[in-house]
Protein backbone atom coordinates (compact mmCIF):
# COMPACT_ATOMS: atom_id res chain seq x y z
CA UNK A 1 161.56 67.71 163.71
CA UNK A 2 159.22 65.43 162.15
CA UNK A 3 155.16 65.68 161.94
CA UNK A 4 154.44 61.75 162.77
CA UNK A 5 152.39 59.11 161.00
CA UNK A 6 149.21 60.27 162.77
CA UNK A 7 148.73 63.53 160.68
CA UNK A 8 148.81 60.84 157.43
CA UNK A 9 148.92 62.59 153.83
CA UNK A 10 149.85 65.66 155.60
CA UNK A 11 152.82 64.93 157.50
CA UNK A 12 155.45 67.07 156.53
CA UNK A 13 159.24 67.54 158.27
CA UNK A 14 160.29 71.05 158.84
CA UNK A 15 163.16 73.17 160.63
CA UNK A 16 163.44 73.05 164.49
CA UNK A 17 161.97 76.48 165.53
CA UNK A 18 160.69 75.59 168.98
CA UNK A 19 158.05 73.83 170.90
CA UNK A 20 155.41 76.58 170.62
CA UNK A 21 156.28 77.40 166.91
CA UNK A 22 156.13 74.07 166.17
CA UNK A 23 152.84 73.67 167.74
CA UNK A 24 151.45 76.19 165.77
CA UNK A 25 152.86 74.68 162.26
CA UNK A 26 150.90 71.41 163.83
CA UNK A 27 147.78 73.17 163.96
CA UNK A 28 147.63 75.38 161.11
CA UNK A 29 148.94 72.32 158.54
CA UNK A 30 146.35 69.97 159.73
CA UNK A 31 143.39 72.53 159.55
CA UNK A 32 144.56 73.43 155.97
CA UNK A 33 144.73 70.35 154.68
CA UNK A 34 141.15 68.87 156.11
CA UNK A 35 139.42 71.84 154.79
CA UNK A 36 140.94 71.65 151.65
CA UNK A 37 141.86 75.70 151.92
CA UNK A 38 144.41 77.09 149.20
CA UNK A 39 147.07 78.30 151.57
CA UNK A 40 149.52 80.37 150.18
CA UNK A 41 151.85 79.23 153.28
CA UNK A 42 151.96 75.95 152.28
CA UNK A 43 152.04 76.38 148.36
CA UNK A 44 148.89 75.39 147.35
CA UNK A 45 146.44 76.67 144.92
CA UNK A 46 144.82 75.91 141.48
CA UNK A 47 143.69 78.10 138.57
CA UNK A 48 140.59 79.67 140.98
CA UNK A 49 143.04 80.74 143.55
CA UNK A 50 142.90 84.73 143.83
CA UNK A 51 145.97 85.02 144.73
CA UNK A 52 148.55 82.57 143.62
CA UNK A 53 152.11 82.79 145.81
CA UNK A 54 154.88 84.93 144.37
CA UNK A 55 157.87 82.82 143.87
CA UNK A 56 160.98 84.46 143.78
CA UNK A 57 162.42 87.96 142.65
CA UNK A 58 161.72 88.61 138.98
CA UNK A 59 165.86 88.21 137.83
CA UNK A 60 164.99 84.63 138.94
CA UNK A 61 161.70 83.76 137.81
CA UNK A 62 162.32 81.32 133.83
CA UNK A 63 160.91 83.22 131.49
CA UNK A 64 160.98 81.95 127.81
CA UNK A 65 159.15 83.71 125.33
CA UNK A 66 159.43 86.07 122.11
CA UNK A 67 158.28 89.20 121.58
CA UNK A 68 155.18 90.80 123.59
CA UNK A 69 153.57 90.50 120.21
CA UNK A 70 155.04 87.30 119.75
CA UNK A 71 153.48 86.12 123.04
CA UNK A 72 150.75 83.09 122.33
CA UNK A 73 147.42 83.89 124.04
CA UNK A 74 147.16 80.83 126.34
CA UNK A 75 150.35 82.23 127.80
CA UNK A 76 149.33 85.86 128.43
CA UNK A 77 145.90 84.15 130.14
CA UNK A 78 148.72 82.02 132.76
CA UNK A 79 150.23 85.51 133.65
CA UNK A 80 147.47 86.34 135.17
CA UNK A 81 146.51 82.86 137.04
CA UNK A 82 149.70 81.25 137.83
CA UNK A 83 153.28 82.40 139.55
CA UNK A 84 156.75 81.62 137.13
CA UNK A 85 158.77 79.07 138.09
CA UNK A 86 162.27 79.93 139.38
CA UNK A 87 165.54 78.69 138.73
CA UNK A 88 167.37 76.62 140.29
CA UNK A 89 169.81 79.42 142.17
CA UNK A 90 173.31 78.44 142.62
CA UNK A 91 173.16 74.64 143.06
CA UNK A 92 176.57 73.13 144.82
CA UNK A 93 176.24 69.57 143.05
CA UNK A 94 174.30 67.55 140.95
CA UNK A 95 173.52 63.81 141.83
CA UNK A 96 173.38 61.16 138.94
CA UNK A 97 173.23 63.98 135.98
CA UNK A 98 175.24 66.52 134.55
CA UNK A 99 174.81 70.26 135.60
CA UNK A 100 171.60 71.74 133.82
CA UNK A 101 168.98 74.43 133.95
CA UNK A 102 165.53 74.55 134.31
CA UNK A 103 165.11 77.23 132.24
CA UNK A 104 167.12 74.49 129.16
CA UNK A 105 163.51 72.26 129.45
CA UNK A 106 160.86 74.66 130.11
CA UNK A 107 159.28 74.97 126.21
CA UNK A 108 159.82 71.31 125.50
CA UNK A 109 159.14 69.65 129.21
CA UNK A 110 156.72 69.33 132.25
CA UNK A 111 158.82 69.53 135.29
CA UNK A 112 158.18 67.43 138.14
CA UNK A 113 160.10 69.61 140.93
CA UNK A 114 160.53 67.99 144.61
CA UNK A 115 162.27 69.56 147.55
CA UNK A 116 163.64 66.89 150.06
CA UNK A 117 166.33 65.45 152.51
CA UNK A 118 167.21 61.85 152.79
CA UNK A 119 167.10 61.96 156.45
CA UNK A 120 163.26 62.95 156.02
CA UNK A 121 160.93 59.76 156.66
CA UNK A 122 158.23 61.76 154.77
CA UNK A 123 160.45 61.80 151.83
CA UNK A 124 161.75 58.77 151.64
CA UNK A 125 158.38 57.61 150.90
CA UNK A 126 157.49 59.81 148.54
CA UNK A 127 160.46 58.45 146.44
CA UNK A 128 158.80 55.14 144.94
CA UNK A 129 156.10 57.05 143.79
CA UNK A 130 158.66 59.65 142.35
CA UNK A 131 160.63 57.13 140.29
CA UNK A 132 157.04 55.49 139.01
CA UNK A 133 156.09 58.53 137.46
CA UNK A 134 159.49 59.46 135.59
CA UNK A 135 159.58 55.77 134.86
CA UNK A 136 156.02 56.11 133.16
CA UNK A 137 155.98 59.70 131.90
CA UNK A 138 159.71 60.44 130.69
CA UNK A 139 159.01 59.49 127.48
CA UNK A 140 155.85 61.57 127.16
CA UNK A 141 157.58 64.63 128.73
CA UNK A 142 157.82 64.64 131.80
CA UNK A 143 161.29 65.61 134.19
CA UNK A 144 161.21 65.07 137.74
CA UNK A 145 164.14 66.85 139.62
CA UNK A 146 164.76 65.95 143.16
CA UNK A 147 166.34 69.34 145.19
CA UNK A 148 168.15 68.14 147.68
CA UNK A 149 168.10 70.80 151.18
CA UNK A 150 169.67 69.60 154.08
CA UNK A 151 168.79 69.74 157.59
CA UNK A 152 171.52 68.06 159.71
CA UNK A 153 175.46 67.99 158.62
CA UNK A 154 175.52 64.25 158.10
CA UNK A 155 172.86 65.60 154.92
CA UNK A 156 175.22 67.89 153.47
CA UNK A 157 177.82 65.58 152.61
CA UNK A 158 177.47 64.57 148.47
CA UNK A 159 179.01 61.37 149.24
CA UNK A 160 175.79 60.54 152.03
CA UNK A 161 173.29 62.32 149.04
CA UNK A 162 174.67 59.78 146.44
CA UNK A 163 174.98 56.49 148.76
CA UNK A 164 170.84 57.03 149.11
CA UNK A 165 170.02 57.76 145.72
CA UNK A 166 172.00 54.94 144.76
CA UNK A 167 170.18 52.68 147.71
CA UNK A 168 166.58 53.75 147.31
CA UNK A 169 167.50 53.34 143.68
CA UNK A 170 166.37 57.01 142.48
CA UNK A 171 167.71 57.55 138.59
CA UNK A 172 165.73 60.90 138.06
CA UNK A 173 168.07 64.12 138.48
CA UNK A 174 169.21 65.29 142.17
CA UNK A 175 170.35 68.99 143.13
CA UNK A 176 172.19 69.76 145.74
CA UNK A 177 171.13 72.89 147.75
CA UNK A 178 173.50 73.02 150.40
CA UNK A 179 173.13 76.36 150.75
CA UNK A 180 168.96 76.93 150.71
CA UNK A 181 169.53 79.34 147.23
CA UNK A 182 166.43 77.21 145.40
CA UNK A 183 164.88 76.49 148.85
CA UNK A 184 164.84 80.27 149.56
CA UNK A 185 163.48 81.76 145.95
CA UNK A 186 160.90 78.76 146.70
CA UNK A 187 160.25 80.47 149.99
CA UNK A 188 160.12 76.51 151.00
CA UNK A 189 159.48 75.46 154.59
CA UNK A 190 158.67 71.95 154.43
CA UNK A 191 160.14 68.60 153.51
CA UNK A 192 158.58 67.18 151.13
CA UNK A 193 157.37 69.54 148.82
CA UNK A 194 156.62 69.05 145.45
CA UNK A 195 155.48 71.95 142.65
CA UNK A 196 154.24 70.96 139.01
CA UNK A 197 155.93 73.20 136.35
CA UNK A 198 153.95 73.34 133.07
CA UNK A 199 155.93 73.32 129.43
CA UNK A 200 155.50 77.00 129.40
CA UNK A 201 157.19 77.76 133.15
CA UNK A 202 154.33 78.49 135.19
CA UNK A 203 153.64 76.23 138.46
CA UNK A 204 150.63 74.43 137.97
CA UNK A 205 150.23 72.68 141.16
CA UNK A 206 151.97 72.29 144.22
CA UNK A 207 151.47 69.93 147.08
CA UNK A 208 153.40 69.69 150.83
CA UNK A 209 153.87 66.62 152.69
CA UNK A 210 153.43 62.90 151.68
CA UNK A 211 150.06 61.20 149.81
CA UNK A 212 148.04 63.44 147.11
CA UNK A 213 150.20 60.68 144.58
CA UNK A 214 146.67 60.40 142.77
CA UNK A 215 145.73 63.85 142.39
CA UNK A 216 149.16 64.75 141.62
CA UNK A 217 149.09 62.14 138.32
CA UNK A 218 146.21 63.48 137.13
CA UNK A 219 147.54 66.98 137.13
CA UNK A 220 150.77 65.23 135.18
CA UNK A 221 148.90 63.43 132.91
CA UNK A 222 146.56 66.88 131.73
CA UNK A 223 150.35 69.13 131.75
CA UNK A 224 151.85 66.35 129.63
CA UNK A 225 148.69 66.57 127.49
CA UNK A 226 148.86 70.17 127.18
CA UNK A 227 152.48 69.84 126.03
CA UNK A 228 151.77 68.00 123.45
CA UNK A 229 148.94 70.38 122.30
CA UNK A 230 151.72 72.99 122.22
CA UNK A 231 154.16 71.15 120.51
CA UNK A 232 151.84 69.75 117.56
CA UNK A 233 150.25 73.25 117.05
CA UNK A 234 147.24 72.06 117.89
């Protein structure tokens, strides 16, 4: 089922569960995002939240560090701010790239995550925007991964997944998640979805449904920054 045009920035497509359910998701998505509220339903928070949204079990969360005395201050201070990231759990395909890990990048990247199904209006224009940014920030950092969960059969075939990627002309990695492992440690519920993974593994930012393209740059643009911080020793 698909939140329309009407609801804007936060239109968001999510599972059928029922006219009254549905109703509900209506309501409680459309209040959250006018008052600006950090709902831990929907994913979103920033570094004043009080309590940021557990993602995943801890056998899944990336964690790449030394040593507890090893462990660099700034990243100690995100323990207590910001959830882990989580791996990508038992993708059945990779689109337009060769099978990797988050957990390979994290330390040397900012990860652009996005959860999504080509049949999803909402998505498909969110993809433009997508490709601008790993156009304009790849080189500076930044990986955008597109995880692919589908709704209807028609979007679990690879050979459908590849035709659009190929037609909406999408070159930035695309996992297949046929069977909702990533979706699940996510605890996602909503197409689109995107979450901003920082070079040390902790989600920065996270944003459901279409528009925020703006806000979401700016968080890129101070991530990429503080990769580069990192890297130099600065």
């Amino acid at each position: 089922m698909l939140l329309g045009g009407s609801l804007g920035a936060a239109a968001v497509r999510y599972p059928l569960v029922g006219v009254v359910t549905a109703v509900v998701v209506v309501v409680v998505v459309v209040i959250g995002w006018k008052t600006d509220l950090s709902l831990s339903s929907l994913g979103v928070f920033d570094s004043t939240s009080d309590a940021p949204p557990a993602l995943g079990d801890d056998e899944t969360r990336i964690i790449v560090e030394g040593g507890e005395n090893e462990v660099p201050k700034r990243i100690r201070q995100k323990r207590e701010q910001y959830p882990r990231a989580v791996e990508l759990q038992q993708p059945t395909g990779f689109i337009n790239t060769d099978a990797f890990r988050l957990s390979e990048v994290v330390g040397q990247q900012v990860i652009l995550l996005e959860f999504w199904t080509f049949g999803c209006y909402n998505c498909q224009h969110t993809h433009p925007k997508l490709q601008r940014f790993w156009r304009q920030y790849a080189d500076d950092g930044l990986l955008v991964v597109g995880v692919h969960y589908p709704e209807f059969d028609r979007e679990r075939d690879p050979a459908n997944v590849r035709s659009y990627v190929d037609d909406a002309d999408i070159t930035y990695p695309v996992v297949l998640d046929n069977d909702g492992g990533t979706w699940d440690a996510y605890d996602q519920r909503y197409w689109p979805a995107r979450y901003l993974i920082d070079i040390d593994g902790f989600v920065r930012y996270t944003h459901a449904g279409e528009g925020a393209y703006e806000e979401t740059e700016t968080r890129i643009k101070e991530l990429l920054a503080e990769r580069e911080r990192v890297l130099t020793g600065e």
